[in-house]
PDB file of N, CA and C in Angstrom:
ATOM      1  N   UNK A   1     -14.648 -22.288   9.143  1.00  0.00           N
ATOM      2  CA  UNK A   1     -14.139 -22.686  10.433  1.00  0.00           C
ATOM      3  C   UNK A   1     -14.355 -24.189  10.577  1.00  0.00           C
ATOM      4  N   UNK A   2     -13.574 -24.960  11.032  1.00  0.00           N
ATOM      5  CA  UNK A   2     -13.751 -26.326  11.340  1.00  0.00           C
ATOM      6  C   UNK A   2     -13.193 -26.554  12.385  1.00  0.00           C
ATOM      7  N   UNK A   3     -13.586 -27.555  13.088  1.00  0.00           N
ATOM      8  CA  UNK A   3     -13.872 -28.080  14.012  1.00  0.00           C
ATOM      9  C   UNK A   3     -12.891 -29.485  14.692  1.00  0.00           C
ATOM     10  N   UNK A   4     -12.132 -29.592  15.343  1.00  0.00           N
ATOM     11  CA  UNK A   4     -10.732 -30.369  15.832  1.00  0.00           C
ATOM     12  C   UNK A   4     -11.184 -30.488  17.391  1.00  0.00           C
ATOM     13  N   UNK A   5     -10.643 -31.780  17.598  1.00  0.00           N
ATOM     14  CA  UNK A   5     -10.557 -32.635  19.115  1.00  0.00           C
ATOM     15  C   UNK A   5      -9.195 -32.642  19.389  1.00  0.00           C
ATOM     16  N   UNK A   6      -9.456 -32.555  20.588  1.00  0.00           N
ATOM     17  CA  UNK A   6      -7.583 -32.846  21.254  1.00  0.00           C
ATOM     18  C   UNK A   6      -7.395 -34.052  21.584  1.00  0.00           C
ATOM     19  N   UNK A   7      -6.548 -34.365  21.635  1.00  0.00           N
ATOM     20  CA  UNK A   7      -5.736 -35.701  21.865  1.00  0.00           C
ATOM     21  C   UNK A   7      -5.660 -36.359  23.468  1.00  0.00           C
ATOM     22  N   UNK A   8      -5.324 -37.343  23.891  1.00  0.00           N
ATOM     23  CA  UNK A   8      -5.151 -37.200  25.124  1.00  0.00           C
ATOM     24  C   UNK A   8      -3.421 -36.896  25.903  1.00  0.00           C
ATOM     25  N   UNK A   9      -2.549 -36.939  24.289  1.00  0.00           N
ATOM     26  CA  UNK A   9      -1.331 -36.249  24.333  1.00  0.00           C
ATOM     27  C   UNK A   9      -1.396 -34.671  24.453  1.00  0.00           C
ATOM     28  N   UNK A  10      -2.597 -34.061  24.165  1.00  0.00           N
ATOM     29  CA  UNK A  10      -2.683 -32.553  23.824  1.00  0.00           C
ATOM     30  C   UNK A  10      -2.306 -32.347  22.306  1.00  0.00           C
ATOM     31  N   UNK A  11      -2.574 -33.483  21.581  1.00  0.00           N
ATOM     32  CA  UNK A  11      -2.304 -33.195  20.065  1.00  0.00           C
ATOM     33  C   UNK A  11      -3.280 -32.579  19.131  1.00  0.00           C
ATOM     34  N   UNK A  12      -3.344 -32.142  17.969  1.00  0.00           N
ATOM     35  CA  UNK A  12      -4.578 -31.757  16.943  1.00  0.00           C
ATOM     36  C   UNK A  12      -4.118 -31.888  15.912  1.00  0.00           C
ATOM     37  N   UNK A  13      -5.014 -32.348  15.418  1.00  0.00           N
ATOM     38  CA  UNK A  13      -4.343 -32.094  13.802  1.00  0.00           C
ATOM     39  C   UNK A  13      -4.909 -31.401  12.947  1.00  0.00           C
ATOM     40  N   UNK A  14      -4.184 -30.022  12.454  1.00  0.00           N
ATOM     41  CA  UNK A  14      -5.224 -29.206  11.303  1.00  0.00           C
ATOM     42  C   UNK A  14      -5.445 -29.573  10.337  1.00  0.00           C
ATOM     43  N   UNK A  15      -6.714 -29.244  10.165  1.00  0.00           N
ATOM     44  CA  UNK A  15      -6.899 -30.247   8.533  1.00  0.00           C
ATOM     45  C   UNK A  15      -6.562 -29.856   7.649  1.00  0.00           C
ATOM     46  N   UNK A  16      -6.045 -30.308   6.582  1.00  0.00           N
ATOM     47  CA  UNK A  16      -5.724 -30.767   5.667  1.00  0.00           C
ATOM     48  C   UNK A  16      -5.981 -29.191   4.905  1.00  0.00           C
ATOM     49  N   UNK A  17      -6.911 -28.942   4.091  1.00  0.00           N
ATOM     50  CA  UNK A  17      -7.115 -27.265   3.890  1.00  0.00           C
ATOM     51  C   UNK A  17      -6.422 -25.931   4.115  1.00  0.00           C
ATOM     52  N   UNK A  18      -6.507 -25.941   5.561  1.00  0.00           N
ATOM     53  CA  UNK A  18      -5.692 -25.023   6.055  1.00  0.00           C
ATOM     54  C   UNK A  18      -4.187 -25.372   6.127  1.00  0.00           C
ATOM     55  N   UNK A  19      -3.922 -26.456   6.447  1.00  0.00           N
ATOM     56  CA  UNK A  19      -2.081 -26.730   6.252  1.00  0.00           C
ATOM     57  C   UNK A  19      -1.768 -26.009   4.933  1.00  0.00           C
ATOM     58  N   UNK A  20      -2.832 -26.754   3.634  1.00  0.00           N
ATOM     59  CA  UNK A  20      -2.531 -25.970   2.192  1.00  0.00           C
ATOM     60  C   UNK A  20      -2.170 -24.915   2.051  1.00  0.00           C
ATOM     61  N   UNK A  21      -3.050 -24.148   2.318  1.00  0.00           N
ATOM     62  CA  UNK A  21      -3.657 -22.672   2.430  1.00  0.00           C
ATOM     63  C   UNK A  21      -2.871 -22.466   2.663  1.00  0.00           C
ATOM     64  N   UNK A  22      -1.844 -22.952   4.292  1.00  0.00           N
ATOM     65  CA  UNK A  22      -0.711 -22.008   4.868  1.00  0.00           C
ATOM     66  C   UNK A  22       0.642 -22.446   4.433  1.00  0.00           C
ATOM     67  N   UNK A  23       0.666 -23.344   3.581  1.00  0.00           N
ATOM     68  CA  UNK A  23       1.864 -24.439   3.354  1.00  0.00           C
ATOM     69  C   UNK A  23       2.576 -25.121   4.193  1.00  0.00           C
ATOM     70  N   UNK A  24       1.607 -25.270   5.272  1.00  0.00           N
ATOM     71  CA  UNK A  24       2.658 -26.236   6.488  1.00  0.00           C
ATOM     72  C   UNK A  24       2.679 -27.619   6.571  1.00  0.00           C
ATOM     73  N   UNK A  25       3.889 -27.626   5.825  1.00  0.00           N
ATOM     74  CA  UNK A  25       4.355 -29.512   6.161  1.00  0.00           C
ATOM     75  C   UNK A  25       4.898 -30.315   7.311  1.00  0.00           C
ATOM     76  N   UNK A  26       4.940 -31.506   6.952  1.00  0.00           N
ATOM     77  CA  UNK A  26       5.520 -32.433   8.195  1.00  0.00           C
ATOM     78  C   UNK A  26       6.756 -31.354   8.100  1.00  0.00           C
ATOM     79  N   UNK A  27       7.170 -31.006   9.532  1.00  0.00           N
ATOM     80  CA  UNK A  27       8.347 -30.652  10.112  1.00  0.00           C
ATOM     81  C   UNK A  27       7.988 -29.095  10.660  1.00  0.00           C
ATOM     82  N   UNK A  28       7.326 -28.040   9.715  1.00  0.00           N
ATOM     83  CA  UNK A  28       6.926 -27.226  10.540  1.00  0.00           C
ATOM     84  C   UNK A  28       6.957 -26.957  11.894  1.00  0.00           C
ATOM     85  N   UNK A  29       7.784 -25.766  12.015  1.00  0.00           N
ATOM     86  CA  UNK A  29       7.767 -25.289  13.433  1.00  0.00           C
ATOM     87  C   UNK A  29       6.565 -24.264  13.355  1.00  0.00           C
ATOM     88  N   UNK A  30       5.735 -24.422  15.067  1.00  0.00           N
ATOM     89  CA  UNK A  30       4.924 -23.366  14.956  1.00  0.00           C
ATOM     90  C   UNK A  30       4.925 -22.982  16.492  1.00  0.00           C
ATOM     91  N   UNK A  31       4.480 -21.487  16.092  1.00  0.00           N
ATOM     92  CA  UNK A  31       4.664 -20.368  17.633  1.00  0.00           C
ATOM     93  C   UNK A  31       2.978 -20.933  17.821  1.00  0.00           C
ATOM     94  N   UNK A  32       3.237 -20.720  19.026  1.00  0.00           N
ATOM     95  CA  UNK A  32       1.849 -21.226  19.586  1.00  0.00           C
ATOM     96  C   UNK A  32       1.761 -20.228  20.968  1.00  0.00           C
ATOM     97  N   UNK A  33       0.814 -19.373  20.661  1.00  0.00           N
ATOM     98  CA  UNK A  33       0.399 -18.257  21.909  1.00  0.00           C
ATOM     99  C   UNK A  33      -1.192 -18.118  21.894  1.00  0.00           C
ATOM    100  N   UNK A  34      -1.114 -17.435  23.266  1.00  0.00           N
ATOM    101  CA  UNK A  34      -2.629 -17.328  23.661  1.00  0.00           C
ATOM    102  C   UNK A  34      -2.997 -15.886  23.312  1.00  0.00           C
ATOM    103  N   UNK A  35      -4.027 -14.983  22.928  1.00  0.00           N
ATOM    104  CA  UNK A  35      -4.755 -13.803  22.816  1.00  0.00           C
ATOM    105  C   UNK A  35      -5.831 -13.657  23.465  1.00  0.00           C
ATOM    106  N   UNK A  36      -6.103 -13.593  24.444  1.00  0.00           N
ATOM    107  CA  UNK A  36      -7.819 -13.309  25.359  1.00  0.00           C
ATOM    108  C   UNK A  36      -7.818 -14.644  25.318  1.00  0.00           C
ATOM    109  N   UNK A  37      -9.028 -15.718  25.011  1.00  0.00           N
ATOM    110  CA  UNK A  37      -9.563 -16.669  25.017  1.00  0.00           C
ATOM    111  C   UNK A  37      -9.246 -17.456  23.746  1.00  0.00           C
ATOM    112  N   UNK A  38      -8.121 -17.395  22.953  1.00  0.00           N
ATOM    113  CA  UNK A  38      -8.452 -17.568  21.599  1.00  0.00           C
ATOM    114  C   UNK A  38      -6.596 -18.229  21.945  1.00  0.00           C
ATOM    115  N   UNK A  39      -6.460 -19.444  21.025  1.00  0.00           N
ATOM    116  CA  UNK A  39      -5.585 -19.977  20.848  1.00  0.00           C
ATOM    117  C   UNK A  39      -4.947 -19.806  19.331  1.00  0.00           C
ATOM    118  N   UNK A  40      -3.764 -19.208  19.184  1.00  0.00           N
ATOM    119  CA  UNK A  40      -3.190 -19.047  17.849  1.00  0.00           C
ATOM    120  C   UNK A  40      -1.989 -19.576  17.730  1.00  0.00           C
ATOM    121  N   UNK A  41      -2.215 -20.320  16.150  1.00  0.00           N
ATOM    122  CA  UNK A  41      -0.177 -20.567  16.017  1.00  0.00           C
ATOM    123  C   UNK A  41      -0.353 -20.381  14.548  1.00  0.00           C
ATOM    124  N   UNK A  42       1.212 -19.979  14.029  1.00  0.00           N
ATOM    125  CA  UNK A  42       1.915 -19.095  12.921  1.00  0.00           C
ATOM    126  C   UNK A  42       3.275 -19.693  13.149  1.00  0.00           C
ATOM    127  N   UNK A  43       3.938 -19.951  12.064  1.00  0.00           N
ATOM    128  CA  UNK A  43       4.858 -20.294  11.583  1.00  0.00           C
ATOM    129  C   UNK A  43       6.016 -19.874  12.350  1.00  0.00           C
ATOM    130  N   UNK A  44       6.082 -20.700  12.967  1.00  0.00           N
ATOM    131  CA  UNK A  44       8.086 -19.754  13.676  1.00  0.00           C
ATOM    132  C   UNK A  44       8.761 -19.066  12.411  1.00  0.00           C
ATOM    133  N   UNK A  45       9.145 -17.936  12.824  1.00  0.00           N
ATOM    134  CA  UNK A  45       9.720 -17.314  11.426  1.00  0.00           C
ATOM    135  C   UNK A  45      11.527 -17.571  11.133  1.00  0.00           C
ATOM    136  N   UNK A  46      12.126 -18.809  12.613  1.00  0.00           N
ATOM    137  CA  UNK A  46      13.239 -18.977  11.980  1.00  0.00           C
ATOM    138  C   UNK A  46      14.169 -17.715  12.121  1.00  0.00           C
ATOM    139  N   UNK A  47      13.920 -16.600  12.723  1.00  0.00           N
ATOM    140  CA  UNK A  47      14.909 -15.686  12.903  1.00  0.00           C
ATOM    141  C   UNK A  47      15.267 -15.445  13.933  1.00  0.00           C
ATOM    142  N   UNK A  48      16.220 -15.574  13.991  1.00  0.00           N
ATOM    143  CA  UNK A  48      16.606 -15.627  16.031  1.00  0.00           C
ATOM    144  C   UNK A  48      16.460 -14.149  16.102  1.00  0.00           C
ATOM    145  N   UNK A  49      16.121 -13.855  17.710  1.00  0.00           N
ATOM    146  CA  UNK A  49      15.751 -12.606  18.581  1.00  0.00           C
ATOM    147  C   UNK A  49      16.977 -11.621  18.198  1.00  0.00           C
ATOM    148  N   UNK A  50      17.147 -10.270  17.725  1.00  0.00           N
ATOM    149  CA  UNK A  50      18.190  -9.475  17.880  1.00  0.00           C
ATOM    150  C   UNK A  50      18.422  -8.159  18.864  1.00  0.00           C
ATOM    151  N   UNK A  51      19.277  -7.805  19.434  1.00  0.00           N
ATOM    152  CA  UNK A  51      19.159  -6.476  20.361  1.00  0.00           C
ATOM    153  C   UNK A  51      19.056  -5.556  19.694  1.00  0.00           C
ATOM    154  N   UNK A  52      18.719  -4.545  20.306  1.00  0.00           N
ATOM    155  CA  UNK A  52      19.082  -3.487  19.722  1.00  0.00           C
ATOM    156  C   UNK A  52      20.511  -2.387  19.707  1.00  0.00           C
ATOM    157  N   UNK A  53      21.128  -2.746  20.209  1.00  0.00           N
ATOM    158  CA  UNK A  53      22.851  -2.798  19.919  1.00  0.00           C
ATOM    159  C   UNK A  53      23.282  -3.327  18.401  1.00  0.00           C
ATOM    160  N   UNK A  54      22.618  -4.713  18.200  1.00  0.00           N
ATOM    161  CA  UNK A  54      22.972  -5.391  17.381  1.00  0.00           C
ATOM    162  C   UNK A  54      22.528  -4.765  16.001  1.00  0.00           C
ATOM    163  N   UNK A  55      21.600  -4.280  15.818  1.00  0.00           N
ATOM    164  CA  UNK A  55      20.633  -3.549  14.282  1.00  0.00           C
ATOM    165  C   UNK A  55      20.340  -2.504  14.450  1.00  0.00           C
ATOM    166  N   UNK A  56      21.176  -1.950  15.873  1.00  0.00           N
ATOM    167  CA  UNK A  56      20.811  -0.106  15.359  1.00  0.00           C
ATOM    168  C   UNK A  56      21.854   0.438  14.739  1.00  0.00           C
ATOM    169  N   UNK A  57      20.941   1.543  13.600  1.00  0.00           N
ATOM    170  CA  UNK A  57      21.239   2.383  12.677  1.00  0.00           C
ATOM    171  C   UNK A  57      21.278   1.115  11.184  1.00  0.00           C
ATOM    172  N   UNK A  58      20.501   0.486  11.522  1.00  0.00           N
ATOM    173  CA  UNK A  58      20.135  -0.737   9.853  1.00  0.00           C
ATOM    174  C   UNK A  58      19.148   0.320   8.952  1.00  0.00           C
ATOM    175  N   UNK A  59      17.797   0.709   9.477  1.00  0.00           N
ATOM    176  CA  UNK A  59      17.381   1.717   9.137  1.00  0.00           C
ATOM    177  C   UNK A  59      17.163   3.037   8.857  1.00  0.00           C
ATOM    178  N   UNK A  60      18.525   3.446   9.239  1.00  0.00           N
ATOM    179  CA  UNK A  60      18.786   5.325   8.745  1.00  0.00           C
ATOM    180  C   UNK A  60      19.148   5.359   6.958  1.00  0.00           C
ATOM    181  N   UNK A  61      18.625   6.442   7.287  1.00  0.00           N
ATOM    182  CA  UNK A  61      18.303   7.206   5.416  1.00  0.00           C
ATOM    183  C   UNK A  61      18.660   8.701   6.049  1.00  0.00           C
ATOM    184  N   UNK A  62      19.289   8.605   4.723  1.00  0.00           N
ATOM    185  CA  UNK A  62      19.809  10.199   5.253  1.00  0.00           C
ATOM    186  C   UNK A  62      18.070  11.274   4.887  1.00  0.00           C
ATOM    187  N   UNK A  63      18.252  12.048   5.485  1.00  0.00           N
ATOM    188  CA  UNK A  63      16.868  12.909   5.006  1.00  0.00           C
ATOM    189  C   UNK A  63      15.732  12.281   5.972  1.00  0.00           C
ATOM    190  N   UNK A  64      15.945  11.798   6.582  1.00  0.00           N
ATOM    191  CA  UNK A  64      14.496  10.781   6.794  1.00  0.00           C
ATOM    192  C   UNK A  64      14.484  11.725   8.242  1.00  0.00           C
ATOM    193  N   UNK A  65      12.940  11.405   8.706  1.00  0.00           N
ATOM    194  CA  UNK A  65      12.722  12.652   9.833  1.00  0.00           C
ATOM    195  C   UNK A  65      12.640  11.595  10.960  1.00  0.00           C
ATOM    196  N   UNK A  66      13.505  12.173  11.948  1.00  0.00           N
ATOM    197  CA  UNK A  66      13.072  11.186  13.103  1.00  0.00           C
ATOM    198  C   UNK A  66      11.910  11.060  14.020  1.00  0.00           C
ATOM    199  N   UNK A  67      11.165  10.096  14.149  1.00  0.00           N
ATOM    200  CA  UNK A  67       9.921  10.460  14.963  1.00  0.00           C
ATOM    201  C   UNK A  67       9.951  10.125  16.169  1.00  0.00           C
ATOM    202  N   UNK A  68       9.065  11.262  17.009  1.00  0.00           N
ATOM    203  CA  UNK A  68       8.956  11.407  18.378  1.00  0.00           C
ATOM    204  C   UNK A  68       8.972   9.720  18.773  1.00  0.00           C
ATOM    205  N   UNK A  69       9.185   9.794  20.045  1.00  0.00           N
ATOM    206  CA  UNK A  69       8.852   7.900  20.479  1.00  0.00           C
ATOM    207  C   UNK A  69       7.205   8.146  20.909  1.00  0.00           C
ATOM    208  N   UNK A  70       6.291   9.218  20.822  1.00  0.00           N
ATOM    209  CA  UNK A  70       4.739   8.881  21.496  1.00  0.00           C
ATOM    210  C   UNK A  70       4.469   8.518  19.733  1.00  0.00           C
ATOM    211  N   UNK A  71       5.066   8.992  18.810  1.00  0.00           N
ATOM    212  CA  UNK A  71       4.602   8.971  17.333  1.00  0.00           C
ATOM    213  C   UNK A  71       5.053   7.584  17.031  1.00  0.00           C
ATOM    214  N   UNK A  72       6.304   7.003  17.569  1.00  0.00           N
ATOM    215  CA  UNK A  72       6.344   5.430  16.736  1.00  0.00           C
ATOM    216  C   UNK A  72       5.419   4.753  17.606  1.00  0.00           C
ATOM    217  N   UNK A  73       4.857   4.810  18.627  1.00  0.00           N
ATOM    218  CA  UNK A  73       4.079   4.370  19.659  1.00  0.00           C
ATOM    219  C   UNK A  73       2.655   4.222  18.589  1.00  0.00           C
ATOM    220  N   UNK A  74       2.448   5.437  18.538  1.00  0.00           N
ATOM    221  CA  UNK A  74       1.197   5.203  17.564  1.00  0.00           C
ATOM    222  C   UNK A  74       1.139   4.519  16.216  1.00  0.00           C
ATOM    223  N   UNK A  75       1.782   5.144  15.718  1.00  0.00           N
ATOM    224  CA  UNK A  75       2.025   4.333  14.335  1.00  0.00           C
ATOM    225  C   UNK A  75       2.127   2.749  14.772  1.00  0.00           C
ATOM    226  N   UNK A  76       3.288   2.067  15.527  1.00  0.00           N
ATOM    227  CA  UNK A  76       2.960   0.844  15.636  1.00  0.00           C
ATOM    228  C   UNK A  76       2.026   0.326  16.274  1.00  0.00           C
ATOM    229  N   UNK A  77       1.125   0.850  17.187  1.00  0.00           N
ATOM    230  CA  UNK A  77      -0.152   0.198  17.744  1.00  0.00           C
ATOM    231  C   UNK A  77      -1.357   0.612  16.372  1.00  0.00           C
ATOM    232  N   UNK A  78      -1.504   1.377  15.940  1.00  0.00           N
ATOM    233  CA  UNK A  78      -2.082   1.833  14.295  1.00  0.00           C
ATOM    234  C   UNK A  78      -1.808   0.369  13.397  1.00  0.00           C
ATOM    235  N   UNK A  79      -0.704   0.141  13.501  1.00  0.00           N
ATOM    236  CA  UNK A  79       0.029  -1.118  12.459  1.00  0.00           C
ATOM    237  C   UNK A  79      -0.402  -2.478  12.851  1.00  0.00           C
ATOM    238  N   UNK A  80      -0.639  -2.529  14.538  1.00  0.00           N
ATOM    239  CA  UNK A  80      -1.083  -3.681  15.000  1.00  0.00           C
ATOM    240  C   UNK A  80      -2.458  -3.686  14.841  1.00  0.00           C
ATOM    241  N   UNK A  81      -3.002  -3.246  14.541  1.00  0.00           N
ATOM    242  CA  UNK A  81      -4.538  -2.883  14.780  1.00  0.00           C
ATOM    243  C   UNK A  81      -5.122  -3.349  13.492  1.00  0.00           C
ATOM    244  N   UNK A  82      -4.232  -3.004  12.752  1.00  0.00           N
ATOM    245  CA  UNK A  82      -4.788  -3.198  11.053  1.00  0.00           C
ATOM    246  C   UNK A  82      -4.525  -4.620  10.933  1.00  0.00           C
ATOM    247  N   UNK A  83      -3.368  -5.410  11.487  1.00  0.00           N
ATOM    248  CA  UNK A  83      -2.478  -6.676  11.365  1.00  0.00           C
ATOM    249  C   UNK A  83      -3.877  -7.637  12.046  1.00  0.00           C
ATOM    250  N   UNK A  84      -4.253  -6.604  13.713  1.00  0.00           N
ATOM    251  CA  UNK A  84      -5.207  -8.096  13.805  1.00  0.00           C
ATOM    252  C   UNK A  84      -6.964  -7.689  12.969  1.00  0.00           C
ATOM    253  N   UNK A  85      -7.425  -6.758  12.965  1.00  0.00           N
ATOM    254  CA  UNK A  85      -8.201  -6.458  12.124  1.00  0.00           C
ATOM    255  C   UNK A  85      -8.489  -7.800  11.191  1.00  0.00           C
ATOM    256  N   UNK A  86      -7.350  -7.493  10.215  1.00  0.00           N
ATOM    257  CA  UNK A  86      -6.940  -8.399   8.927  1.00  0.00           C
ATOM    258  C   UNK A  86      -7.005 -10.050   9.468  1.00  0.00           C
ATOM    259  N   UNK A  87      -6.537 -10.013  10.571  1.00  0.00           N
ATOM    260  CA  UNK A  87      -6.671 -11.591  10.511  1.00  0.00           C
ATOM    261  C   UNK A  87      -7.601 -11.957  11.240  1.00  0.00           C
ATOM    262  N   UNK A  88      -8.532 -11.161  11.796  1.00  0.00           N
ATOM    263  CA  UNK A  88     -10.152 -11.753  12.340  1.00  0.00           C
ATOM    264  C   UNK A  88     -10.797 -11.998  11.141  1.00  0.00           C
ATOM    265  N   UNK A  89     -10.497 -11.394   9.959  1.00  0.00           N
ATOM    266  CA  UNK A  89     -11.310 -11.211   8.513  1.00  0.00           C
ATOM    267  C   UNK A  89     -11.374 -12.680   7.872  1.00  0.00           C
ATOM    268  N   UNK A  90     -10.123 -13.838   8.577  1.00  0.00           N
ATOM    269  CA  UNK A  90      -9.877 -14.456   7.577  1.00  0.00           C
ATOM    270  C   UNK A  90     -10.471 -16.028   8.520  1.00  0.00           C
TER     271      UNK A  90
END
């Protein structure tokens, strides 16, 4: 963990290490959100927002079982759980 001052623009600069680590160069866009008390940013991923009009039925397979909506409920809070898990680790 290291240690950064803010600017009196509200600027920071990550050091040098972690840019590596994450490969972020001059120009990088980054999402910048809050979690409880904890300030995070991650790479804009560059994919604009889609409806769901727009990409439903991208994922049908024939055979495939449809799951209840309390079951994708779980599974994706299950999925988030592991996602932040994993990145308190790091």
């Amino acid at each position: 963990m290291e240690t950064v001052r803010v600017s009196s623009k509200g600027q920071v600069v990550i050091p040098k290490s972690i840019r590596q680590a994450q490969r972020i160069t001059a120009g990088t866009e980054l999402v910048v959100t809050t979690v409880g008390d904890e300030i995070r940013m991650k790479p804009a991923s560059g994919i604009e927002p889609s409806t769901v009009d727009e990409v439903a039925g991208c994922l049908y397979k024939k055979g495939r079982r449809k799951l209840s909506d309390s079951e994708t409920r779980r599974r994706i809070g299950a999925m988030l759980k592991a996602r932040n898990r994993a990145g308190r680790r790091g």
